[in-house]
Structures are given as C-alpha cells and as structure tokens.
N, C-alpha and C. Protein backbone atom coordinates (compact mmCIF):
# COMPACT_ATOMS: atom_id res chain seq x y z
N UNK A 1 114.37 136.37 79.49
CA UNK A 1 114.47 134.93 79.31
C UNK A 1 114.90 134.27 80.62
N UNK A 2 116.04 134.96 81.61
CA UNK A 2 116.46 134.05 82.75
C UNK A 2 115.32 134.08 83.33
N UNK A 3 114.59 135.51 83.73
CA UNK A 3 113.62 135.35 84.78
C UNK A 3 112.26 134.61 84.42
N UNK A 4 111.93 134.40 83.32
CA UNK A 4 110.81 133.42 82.94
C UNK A 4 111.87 132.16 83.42
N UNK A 5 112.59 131.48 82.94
CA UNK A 5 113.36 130.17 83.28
C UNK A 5 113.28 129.92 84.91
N UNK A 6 113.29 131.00 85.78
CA UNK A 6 113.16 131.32 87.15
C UNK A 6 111.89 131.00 87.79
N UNK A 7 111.09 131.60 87.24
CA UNK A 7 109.80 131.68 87.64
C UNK A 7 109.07 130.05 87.16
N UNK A 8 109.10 129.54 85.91
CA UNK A 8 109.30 128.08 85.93
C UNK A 8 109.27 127.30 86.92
N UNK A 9 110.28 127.47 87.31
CA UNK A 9 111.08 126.30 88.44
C UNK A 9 110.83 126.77 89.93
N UNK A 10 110.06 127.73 89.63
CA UNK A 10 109.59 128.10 91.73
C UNK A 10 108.55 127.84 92.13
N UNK A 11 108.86 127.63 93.47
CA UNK A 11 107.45 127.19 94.39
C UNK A 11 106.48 127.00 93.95
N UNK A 12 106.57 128.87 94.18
CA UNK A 12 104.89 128.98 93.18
C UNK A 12 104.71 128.88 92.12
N UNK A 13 105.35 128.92 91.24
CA UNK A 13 104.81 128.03 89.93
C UNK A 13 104.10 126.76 89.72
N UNK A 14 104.68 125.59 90.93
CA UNK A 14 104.91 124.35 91.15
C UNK A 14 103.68 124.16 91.69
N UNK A 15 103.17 124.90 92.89
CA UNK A 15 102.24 124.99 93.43
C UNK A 15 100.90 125.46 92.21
N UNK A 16 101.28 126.54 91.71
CA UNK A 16 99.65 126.99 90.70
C UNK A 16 99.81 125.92 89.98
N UNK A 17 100.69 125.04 89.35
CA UNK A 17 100.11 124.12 88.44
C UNK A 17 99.66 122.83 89.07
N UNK A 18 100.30 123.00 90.45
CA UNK A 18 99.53 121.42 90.58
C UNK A 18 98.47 121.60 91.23
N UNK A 19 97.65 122.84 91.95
CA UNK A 19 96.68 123.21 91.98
C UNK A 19 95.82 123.24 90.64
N UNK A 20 95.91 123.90 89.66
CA UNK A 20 95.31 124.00 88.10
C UNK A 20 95.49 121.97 87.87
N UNK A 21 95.86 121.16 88.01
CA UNK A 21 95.92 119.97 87.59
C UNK A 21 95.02 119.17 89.05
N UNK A 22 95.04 119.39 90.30
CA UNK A 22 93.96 118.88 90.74
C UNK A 22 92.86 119.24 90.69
N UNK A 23 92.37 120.08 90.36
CA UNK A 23 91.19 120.73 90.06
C UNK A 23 90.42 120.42 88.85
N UNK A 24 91.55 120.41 87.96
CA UNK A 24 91.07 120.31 86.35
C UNK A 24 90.53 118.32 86.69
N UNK A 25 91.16 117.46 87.44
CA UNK A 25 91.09 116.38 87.75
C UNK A 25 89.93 115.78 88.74
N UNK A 26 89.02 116.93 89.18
CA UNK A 26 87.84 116.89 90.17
C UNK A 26 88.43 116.90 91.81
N UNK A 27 90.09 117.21 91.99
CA UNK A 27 90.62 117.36 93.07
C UNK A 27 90.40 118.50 93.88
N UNK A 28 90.61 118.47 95.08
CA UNK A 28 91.31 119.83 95.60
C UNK A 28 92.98 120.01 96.08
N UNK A 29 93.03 121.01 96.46
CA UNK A 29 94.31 121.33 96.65
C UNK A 29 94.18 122.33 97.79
N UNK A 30 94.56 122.10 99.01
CA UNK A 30 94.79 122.74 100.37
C UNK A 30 96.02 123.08 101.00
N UNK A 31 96.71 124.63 101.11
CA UNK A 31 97.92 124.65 101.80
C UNK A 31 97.98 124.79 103.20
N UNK A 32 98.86 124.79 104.17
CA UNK A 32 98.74 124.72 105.64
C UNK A 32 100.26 125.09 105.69
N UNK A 33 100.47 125.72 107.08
CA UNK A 33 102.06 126.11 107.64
C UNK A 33 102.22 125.11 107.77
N UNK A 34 103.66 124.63 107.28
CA UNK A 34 104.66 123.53 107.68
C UNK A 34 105.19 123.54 108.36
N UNK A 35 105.59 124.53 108.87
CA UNK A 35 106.72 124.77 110.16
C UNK A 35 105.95 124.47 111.18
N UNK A 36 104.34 125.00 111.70
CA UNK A 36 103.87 124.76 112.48
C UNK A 36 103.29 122.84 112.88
N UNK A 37 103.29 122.88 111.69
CA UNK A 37 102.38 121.12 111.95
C UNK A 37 103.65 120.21 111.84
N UNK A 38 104.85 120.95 111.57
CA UNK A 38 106.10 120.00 111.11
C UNK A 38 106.03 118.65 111.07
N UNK A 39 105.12 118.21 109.57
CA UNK A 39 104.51 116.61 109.75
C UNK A 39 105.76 115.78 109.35
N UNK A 40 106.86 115.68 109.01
CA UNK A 40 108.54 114.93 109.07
C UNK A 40 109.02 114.40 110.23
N UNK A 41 108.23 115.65 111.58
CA UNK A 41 108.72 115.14 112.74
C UNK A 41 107.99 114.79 113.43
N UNK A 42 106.88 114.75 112.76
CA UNK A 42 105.42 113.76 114.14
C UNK A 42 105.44 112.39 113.88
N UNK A 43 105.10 112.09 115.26
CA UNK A 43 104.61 110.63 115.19
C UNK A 43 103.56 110.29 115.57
N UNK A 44 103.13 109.36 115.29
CA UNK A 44 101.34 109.17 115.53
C UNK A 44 100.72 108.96 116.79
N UNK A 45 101.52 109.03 117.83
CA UNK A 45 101.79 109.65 119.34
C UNK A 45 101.45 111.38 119.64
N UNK A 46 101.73 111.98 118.66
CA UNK A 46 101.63 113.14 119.23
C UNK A 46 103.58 113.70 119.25
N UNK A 47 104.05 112.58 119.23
CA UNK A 47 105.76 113.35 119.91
C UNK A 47 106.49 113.92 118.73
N UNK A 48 106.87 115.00 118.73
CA UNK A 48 107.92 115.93 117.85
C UNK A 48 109.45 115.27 118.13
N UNK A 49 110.18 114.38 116.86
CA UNK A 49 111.67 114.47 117.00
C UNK A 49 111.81 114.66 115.88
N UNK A 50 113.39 115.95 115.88
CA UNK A 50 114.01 116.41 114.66
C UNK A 50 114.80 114.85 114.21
N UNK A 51 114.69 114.93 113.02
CA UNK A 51 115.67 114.28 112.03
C UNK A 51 116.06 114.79 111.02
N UNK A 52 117.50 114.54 110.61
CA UNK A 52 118.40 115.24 109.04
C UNK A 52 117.52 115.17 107.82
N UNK A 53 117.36 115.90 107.11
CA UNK A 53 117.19 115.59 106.08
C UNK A 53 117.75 114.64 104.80
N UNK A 54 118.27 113.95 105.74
CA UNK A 54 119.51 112.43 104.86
C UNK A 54 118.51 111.54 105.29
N UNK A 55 117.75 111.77 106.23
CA UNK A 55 117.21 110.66 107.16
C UNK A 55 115.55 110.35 106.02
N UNK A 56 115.68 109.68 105.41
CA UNK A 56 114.67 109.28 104.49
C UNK A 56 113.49 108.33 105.05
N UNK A 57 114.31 107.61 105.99
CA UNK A 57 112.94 106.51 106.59
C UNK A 57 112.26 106.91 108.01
N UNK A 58 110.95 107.36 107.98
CA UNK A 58 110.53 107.75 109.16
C UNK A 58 110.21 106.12 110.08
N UNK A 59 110.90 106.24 111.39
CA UNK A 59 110.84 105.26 112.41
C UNK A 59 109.84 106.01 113.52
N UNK A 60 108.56 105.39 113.44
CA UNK A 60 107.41 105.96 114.46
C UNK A 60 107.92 105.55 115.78
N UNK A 61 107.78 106.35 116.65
CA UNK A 61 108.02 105.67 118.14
C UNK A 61 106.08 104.59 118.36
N UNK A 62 105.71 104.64 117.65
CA UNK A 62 104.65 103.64 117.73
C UNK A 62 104.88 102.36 117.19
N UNK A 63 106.17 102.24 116.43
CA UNK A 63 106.85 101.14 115.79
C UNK A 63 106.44 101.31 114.14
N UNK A 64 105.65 102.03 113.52
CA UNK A 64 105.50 102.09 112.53
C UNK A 64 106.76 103.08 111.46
N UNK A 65 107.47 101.62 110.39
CA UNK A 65 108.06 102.39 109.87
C UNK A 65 107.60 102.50 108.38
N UNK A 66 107.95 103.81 107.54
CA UNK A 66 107.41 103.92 106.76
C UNK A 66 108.47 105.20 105.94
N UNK A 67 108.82 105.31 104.38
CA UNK A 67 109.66 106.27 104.06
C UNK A 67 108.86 107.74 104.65
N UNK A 68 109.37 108.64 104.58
CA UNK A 68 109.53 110.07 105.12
C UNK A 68 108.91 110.84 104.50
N UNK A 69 109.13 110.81 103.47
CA UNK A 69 107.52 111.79 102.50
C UNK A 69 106.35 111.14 102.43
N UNK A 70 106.22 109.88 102.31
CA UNK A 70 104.95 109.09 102.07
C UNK A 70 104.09 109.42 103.35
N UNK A 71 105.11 109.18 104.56
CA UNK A 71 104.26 109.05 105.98
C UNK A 71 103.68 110.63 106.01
N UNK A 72 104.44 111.87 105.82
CA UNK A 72 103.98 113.28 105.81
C UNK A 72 103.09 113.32 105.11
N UNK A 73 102.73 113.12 103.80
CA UNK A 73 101.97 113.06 102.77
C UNK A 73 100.61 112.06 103.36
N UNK A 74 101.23 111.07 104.34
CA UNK A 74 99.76 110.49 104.98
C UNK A 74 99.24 111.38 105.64
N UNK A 75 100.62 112.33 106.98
CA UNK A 75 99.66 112.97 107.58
C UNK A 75 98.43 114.08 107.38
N UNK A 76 98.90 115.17 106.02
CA UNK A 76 99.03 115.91 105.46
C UNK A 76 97.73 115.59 105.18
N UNK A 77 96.80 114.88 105.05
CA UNK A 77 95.35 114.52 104.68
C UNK A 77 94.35 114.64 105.94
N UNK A 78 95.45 114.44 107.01
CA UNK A 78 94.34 115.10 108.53
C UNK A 78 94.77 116.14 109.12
N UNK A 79 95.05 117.13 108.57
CA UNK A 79 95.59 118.55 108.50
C UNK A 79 93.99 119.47 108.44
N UNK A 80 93.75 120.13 109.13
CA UNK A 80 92.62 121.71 109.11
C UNK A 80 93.35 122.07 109.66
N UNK A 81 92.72 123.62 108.27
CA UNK A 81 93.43 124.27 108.97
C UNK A 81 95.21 124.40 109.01
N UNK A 82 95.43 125.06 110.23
CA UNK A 82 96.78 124.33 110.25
C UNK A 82 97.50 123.96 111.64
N UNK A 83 96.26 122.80 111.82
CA UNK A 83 96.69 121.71 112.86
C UNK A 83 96.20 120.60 112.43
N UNK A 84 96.97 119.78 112.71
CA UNK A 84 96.78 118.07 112.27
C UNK A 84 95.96 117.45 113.60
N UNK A 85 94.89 116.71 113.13
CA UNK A 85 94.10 115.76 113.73
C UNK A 85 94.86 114.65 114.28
N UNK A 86 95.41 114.40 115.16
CA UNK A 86 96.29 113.17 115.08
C UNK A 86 95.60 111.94 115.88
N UNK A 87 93.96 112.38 116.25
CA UNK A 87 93.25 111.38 116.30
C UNK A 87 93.08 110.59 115.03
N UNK A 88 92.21 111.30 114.13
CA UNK A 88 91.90 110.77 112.78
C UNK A 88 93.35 110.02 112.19
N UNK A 89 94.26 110.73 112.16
CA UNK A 89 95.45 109.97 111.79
C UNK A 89 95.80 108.25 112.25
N UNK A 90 95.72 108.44 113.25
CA UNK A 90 95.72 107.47 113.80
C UNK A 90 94.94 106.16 114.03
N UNK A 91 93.88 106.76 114.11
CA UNK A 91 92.62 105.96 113.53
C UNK A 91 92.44 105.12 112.30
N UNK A 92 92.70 105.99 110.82
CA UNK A 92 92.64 105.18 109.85
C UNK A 92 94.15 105.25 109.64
N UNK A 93 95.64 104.89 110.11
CA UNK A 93 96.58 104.61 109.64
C UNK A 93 96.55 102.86 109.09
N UNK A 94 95.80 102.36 109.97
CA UNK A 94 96.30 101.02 109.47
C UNK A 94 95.06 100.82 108.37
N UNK A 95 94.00 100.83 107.73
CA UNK A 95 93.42 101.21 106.56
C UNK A 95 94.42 101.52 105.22
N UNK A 96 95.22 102.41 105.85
CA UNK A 96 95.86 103.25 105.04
C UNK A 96 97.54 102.83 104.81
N UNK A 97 98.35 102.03 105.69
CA UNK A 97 99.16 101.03 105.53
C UNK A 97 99.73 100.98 104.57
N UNK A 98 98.85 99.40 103.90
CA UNK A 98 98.92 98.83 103.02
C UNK A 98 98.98 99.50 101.55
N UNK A 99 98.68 100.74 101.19
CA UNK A 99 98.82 101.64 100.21
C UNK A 99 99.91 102.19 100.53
N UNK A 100 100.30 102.68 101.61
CA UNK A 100 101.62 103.52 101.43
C UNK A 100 102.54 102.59 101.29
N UNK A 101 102.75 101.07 101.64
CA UNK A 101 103.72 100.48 101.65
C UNK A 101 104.17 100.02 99.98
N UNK A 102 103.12 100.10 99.33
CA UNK A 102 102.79 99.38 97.84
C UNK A 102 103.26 100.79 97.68
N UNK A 103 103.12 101.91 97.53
CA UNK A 103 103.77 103.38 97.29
C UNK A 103 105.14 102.92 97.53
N UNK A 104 105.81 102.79 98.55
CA UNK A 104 107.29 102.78 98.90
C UNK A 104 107.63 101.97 98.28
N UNK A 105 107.58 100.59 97.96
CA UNK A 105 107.80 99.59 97.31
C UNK A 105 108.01 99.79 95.98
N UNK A 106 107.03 100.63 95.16
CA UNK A 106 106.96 101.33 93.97
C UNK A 106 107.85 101.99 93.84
N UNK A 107 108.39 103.24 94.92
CA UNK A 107 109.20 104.14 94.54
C UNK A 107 110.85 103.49 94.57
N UNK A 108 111.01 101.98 95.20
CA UNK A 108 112.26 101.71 95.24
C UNK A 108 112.46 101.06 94.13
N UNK A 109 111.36 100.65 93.42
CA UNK A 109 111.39 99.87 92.42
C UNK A 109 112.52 101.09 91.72
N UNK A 110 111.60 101.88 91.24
CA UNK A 110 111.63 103.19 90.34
C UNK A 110 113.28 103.03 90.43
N UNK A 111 113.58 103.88 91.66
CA UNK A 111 114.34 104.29 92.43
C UNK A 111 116.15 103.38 91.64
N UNK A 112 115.59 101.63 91.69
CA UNK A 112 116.25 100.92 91.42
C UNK A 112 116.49 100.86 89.55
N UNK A 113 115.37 100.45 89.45
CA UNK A 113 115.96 101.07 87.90
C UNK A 113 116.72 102.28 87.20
N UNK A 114 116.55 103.23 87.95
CA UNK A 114 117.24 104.80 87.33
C UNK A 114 118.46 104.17 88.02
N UNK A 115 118.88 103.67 89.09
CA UNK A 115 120.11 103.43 89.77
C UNK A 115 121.01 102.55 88.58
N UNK A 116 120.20 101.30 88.25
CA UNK A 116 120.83 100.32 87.46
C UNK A 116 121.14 100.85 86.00
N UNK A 117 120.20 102.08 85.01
CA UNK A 117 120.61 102.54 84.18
C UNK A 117 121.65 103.69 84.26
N UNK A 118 121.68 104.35 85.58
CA UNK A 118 122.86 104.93 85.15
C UNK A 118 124.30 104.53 85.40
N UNK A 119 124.28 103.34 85.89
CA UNK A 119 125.23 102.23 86.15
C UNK A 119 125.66 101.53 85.26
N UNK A 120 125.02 101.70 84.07
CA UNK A 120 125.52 100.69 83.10
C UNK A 120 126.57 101.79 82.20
N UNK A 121 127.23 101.70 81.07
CA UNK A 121 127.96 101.88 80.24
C UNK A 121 127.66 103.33 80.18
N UNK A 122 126.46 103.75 80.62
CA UNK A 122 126.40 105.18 79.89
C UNK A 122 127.23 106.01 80.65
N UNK A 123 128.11 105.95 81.72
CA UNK A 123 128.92 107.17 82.09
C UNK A 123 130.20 106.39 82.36
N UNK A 124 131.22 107.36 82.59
CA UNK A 124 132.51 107.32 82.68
C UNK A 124 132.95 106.78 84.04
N UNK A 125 133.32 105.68 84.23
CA UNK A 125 133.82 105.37 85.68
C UNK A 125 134.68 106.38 86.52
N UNK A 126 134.93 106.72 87.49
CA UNK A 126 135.55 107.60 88.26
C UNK A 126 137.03 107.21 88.02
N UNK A 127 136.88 105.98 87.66
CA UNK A 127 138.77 104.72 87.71
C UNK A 127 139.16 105.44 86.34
N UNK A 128 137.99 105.62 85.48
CA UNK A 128 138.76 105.77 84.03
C UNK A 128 139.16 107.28 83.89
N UNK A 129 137.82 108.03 84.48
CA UNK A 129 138.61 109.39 84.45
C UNK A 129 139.64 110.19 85.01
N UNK A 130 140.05 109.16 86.43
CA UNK A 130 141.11 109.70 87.12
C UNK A 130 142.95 109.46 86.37
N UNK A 131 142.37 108.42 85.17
CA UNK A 131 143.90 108.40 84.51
C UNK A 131 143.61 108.61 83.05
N UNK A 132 142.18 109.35 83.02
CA UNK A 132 142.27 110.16 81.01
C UNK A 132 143.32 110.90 81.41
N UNK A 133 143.63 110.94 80.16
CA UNK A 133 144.68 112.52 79.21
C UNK A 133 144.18 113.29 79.57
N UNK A 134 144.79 114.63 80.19
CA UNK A 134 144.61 115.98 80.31
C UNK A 134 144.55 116.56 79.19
N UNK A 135 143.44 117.49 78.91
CA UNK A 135 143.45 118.17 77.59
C UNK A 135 143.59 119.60 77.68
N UNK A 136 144.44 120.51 76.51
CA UNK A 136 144.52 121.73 76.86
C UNK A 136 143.75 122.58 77.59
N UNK A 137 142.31 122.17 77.32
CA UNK A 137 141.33 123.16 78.24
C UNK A 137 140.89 123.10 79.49
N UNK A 138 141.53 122.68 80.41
CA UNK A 138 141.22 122.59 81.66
C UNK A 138 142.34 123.79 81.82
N UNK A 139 141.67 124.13 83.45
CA UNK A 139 142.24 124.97 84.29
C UNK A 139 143.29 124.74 84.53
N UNK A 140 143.42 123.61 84.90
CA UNK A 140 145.00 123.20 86.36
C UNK A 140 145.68 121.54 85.61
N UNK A 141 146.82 121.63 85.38
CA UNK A 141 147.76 120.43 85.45
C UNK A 141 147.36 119.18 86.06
N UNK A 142 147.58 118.46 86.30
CA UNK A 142 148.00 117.19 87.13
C UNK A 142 148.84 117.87 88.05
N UNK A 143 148.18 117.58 89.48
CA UNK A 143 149.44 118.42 90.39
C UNK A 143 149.59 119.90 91.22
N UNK A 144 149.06 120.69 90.11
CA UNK A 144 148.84 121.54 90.32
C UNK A 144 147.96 121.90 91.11
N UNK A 145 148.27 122.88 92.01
CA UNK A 145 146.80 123.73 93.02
C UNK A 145 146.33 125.13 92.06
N UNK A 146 145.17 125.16 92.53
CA UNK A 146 143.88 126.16 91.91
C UNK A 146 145.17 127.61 92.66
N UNK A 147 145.38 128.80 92.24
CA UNK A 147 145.55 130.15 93.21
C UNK A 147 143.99 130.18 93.62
C-alpha cells in the first residue's frame, strides 16, 4: 500500500499520465535535459543568470518581465532536442506575450482567491492559538524545552 501511494506521487508517474492525457488529446509530449538548457536561467539574449528558487518573477535582461514557469514553459516550445533555439524564441516572443501575460494574470487571480479563502474564518489565527489551553496530549508544557 505505501509503495503504490509512492509511486502515485512520482515523477514518473506524473510524467506517464500527462503524456497518456496529451496524446489521448491529439497532443504531444517531448522530454529534454534540464540541467543542460537550464530554461529558469535564460534570457532571450542568450545570457545564463542563477536565481533562488523564491525568485518567482523572471526579469529578462532584454527588459521582458514575465512569472518564472510561464516564461520556461515559453521557452520549452523552442527546445530540439536538447538545445533551445533562442532565435525562434525570440522571434515569436512578442506574438506570444500577450497569452502568457493573460496566463499570469489568471494564475494571480487563482492564486488570490485560495489566499482570501484560507484567510477567512476557516483556520485558527496564530493570536488565538498562542493563548489556547494546553491539553493533556501534547508533548511539552508552556515553558518547557523538548530533551
């Protein structure tokens, strides 16, 4: 039972089904090394800079900004192989724009609603739980350190 629950939730699982769902959809589905094309850190220049993975908004040194998966997910379409075209990229980025921005826009929407529902009444403020009643079943006192 754990290792089916395991196998579920991995890569490749994730991968055969959303392969089996573009396909079944008249799609394809193409993998490529990531490490090599590292599309998070290109810019439509050609130039490689690392950024954190906190770092959500990709800032193009071409001035184009755009969130961080959307822009990879643009590049990720002029990928053979496993090198990116970063002519073609570049070429139809501004074509292609105006959809990713209506994408980002979408996802903050989203983004904002799950924010505002779990903000409302349905959970316990941090203020209220720091002065509930201690109940027998916890570990440690008020006060007390963990050994």
């Amino acid at each position: 039972m754990f290792i089916k629950a395991i196998s579920a939730k991995s890569p490749g699982f994730f991968q055969s089904e959303l392969k089996r769902k573009a396909e079944n959809a008249g799609g394809k589905f193409t993998t490529f090394a990531t490490q090599t094309t590292a599309l998070s850190q290109t810019h439509l220049d050609g130039t490689r800079i690392k950024k954190k993975l906190s770092q959500r908004v990709h800032y193009d040194v071409t001035g184009v900004v755009m969130h961080r998966d959307l822009f990879s997910a643009y590049l990720s379409r002029w990928v053979y192989g496993d090198v990116l075209s970063l002519r073609d990229a570049q070429w139809e980025y501004p074509d292609a724009e105006p959809y990713l921005m209506d994408g980002w826009k979408r996802y903050q929407q989203t983004a904002n609603r799950v924010g505002n529902s779990e903000s409302g009444n349905n959970h316990m403020s941090l203020e209220r739980l720091s002065i509930e009643v201690l109940t027998p079943n916890q570990i440690a006192s008020k006060g007390e350190k963990l050994g």
